[in-house]
N, C-alpha and C. Protein backbone atom coordinates (compact mmCIF):
# COMPACT_ATOMS: atom_id res chain seq x y z
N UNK A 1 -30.23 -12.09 -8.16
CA UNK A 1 -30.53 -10.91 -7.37
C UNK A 1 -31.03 -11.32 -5.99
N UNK A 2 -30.57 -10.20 -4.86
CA UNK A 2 -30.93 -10.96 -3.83
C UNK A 2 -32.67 -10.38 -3.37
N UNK A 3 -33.16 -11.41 -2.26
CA UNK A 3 -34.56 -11.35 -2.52
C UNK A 3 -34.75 -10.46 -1.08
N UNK A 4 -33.98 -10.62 -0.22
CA UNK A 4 -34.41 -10.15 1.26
C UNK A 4 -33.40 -8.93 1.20
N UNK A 5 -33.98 -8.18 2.41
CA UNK A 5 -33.46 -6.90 2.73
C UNK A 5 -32.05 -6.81 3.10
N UNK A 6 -31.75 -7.57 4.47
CA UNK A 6 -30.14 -7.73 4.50
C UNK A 6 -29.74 -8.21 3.32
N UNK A 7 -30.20 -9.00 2.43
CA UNK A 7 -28.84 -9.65 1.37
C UNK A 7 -28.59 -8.28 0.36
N UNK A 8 -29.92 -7.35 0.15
CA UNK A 8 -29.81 -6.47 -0.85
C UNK A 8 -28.72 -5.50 0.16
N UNK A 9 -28.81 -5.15 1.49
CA UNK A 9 -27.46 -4.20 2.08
C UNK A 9 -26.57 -4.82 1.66
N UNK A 10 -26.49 -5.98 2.57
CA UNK A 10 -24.74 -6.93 2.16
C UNK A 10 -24.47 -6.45 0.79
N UNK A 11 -25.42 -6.63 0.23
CA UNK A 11 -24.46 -6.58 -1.43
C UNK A 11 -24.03 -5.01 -1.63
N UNK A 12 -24.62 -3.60 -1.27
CA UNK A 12 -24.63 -2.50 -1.01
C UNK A 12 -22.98 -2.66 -0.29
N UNK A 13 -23.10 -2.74 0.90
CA UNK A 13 -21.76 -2.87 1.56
C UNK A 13 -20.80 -2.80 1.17
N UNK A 14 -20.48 -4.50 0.23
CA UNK A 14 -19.90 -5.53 0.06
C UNK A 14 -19.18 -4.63 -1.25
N UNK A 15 -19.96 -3.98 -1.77
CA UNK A 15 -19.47 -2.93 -3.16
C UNK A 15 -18.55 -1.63 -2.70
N UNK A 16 -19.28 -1.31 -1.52
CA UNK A 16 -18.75 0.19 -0.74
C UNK A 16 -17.01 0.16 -0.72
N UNK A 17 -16.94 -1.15 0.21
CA UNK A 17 -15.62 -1.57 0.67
C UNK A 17 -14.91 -1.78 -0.33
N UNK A 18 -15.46 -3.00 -1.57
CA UNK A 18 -14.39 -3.12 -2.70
C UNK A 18 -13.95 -1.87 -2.88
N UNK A 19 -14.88 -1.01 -3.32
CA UNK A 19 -14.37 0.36 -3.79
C UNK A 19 -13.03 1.37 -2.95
N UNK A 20 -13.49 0.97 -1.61
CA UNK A 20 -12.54 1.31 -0.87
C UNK A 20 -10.98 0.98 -0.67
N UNK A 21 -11.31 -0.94 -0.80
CA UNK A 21 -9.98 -1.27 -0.72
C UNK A 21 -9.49 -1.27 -2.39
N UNK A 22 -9.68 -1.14 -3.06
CA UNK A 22 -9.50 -1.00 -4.26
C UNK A 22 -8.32 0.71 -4.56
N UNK A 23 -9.11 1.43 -3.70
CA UNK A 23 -8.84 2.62 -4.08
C UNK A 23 -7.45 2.83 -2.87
N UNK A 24 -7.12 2.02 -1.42
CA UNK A 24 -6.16 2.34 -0.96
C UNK A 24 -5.25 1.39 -2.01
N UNK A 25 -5.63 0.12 -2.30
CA UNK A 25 -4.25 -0.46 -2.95
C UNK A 25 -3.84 0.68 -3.59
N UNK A 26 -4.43 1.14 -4.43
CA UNK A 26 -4.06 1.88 -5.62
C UNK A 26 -2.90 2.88 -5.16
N UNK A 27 -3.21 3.24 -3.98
CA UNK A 27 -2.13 4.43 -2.79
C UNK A 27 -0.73 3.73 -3.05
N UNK A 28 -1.37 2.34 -2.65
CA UNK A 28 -0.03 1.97 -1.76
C UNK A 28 0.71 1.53 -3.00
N UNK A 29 0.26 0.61 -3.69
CA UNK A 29 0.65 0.82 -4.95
C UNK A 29 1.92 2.03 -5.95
N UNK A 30 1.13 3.04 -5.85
CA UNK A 30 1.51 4.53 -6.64
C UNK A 30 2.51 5.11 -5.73
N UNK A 31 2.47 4.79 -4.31
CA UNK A 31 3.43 5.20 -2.98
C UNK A 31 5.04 4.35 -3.20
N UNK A 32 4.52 2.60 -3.30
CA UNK A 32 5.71 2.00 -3.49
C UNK A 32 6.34 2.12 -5.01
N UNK A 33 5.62 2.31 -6.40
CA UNK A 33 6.37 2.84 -7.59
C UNK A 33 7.42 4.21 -7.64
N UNK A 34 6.75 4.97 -6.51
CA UNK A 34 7.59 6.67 -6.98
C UNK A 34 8.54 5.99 -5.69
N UNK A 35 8.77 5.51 -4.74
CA UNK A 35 9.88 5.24 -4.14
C UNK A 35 11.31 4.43 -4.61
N UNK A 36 10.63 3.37 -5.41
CA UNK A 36 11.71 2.67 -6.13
C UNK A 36 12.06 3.35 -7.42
N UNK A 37 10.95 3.95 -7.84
CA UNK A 37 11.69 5.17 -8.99
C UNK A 37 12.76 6.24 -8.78
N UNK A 38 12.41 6.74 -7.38
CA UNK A 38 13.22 7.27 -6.63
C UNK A 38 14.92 6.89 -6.42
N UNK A 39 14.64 5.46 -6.35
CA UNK A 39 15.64 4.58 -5.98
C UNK A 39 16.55 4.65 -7.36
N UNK A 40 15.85 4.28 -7.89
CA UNK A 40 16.77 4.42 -9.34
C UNK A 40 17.32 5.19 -10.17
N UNK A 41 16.50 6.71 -10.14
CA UNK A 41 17.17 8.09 -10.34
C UNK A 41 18.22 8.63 -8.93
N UNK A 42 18.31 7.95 -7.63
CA UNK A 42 19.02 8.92 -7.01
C UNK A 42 18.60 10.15 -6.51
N UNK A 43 17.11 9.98 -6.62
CA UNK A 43 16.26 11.29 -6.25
C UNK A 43 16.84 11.63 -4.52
N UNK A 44 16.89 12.85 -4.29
CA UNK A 44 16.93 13.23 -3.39
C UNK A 44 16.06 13.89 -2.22
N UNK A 45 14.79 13.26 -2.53
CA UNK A 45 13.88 13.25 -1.67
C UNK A 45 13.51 11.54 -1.33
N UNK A 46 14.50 10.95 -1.52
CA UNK A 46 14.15 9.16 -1.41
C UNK A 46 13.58 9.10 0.14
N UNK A 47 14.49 9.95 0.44
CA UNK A 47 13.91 9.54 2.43
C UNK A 47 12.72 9.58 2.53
N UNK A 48 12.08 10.88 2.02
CA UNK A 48 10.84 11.13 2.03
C UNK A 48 9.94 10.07 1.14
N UNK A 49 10.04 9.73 0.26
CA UNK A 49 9.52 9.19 -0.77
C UNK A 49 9.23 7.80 0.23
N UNK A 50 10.32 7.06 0.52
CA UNK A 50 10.11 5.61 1.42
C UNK A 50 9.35 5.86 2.83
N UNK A 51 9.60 6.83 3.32
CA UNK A 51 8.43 7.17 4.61
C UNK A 51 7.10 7.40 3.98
N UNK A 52 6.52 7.75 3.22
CA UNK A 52 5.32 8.03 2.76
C UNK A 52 5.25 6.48 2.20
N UNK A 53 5.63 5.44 1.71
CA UNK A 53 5.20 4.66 1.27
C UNK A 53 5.26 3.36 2.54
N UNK A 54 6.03 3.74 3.76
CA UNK A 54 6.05 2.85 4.58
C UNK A 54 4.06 3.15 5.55
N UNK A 55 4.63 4.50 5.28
CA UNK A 55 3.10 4.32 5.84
C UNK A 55 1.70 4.52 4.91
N UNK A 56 1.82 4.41 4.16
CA UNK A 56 0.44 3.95 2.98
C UNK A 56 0.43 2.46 3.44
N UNK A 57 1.35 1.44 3.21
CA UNK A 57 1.32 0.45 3.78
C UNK A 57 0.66 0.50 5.46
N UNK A 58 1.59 0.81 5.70
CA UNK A 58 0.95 1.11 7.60
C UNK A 58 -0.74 0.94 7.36
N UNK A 59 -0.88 2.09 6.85
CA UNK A 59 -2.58 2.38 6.63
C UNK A 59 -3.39 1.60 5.89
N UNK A 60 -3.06 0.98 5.21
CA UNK A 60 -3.76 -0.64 4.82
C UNK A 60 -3.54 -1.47 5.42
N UNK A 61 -3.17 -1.72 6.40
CA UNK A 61 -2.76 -2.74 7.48
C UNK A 61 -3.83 -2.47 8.54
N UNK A 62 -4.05 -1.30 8.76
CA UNK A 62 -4.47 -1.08 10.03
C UNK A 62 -6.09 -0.84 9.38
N UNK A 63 -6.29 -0.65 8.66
CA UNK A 63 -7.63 -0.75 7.99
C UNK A 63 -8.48 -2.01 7.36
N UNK A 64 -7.45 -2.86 7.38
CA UNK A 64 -7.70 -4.53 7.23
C UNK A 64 -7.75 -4.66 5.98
N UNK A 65 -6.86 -3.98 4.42
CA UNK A 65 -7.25 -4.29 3.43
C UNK A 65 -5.70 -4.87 3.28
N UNK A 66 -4.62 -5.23 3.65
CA UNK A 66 -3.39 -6.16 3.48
C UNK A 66 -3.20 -6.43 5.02
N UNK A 67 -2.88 -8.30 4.47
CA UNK A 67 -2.41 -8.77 5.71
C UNK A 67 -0.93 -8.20 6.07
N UNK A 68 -1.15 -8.55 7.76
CA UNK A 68 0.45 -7.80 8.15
C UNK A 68 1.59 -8.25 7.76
N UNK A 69 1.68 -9.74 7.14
CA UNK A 69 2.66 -10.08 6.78
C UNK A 69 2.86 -9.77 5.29
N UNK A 70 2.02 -9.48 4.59
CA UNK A 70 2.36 -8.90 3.05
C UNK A 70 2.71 -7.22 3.37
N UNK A 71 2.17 -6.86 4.42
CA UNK A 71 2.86 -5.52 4.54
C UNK A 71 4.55 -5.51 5.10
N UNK A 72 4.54 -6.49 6.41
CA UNK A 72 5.84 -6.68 6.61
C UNK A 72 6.83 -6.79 5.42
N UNK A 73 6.66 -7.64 4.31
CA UNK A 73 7.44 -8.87 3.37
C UNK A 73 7.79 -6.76 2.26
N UNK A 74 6.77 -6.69 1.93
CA UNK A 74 6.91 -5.46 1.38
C UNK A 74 7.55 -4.50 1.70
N UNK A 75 7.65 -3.74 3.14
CA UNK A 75 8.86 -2.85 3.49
C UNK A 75 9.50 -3.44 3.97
N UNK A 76 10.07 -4.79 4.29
CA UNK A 76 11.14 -5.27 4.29
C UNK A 76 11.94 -5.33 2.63
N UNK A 77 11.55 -5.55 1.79
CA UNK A 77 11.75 -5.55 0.42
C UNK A 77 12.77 -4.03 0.42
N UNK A 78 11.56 -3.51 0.34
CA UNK A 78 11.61 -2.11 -0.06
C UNK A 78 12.77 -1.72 0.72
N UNK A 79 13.02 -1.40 2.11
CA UNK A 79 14.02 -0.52 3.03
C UNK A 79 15.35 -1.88 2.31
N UNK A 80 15.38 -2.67 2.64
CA UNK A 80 16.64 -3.45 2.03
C UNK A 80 17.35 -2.60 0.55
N UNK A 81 16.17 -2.84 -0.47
CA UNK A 81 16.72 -1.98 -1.35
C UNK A 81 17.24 -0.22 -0.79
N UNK A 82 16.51 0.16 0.19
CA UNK A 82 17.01 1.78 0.11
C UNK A 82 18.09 1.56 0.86
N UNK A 83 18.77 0.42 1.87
CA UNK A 83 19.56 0.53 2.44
C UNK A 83 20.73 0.02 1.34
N UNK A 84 21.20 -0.73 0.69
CA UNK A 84 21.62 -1.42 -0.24
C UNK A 84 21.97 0.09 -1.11
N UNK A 85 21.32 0.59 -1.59
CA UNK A 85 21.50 1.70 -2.29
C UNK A 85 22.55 3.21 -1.72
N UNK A 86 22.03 3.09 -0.14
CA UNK A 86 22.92 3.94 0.44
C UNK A 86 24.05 3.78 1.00
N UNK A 87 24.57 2.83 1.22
CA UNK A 87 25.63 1.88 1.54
C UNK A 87 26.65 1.68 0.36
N UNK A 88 25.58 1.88 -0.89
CA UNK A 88 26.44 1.94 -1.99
C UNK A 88 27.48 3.25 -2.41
N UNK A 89 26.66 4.11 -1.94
CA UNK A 89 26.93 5.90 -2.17
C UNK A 89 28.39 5.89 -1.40
């Protein structure tokens, strides 16, 4: 346990944020599953579905909880598959 005042915030903090970044993965996460689910039924809201998940990403990027290059590597992933898919149609 910590003994001084800042270490007892830090640790306060340090919990706040997990919770936080914890709770956008979970977005971006649940954002990139219904898109590639999307992908695979042929849903016809895919457009929509991959814009909402390009920017859940966006928004963990810019909030500092994924680096930019795991966000890059990820909608690069992702739009390849939606393009791949429509190209197929």
């Amino acid at each position: 346990m910590a003994n001084y005042k800042s270490a007892k915030k830090r640790i306060l903090v340090a919990e706040r944020n997990r919770r936080r970044n914890v709770m956008i993965k979970s977005r971006v996460r649940t954002a990139l599953k219904k898109a590639l689910r999307g992908l695979q039924e042929g849903s016809e809201q895919l457009e929509t579905l991959t814009k909402h998940a390009v920017s859940q990403l966006d928004k963990a990027q810019n909030k500092g909880v994924l680096h930019k290059n795991t966000v890059a590597r990820y909608k690069s992933r992702l739009l390849k598959k939606v393009h791949a898919a429509s190209a197929a149609q």
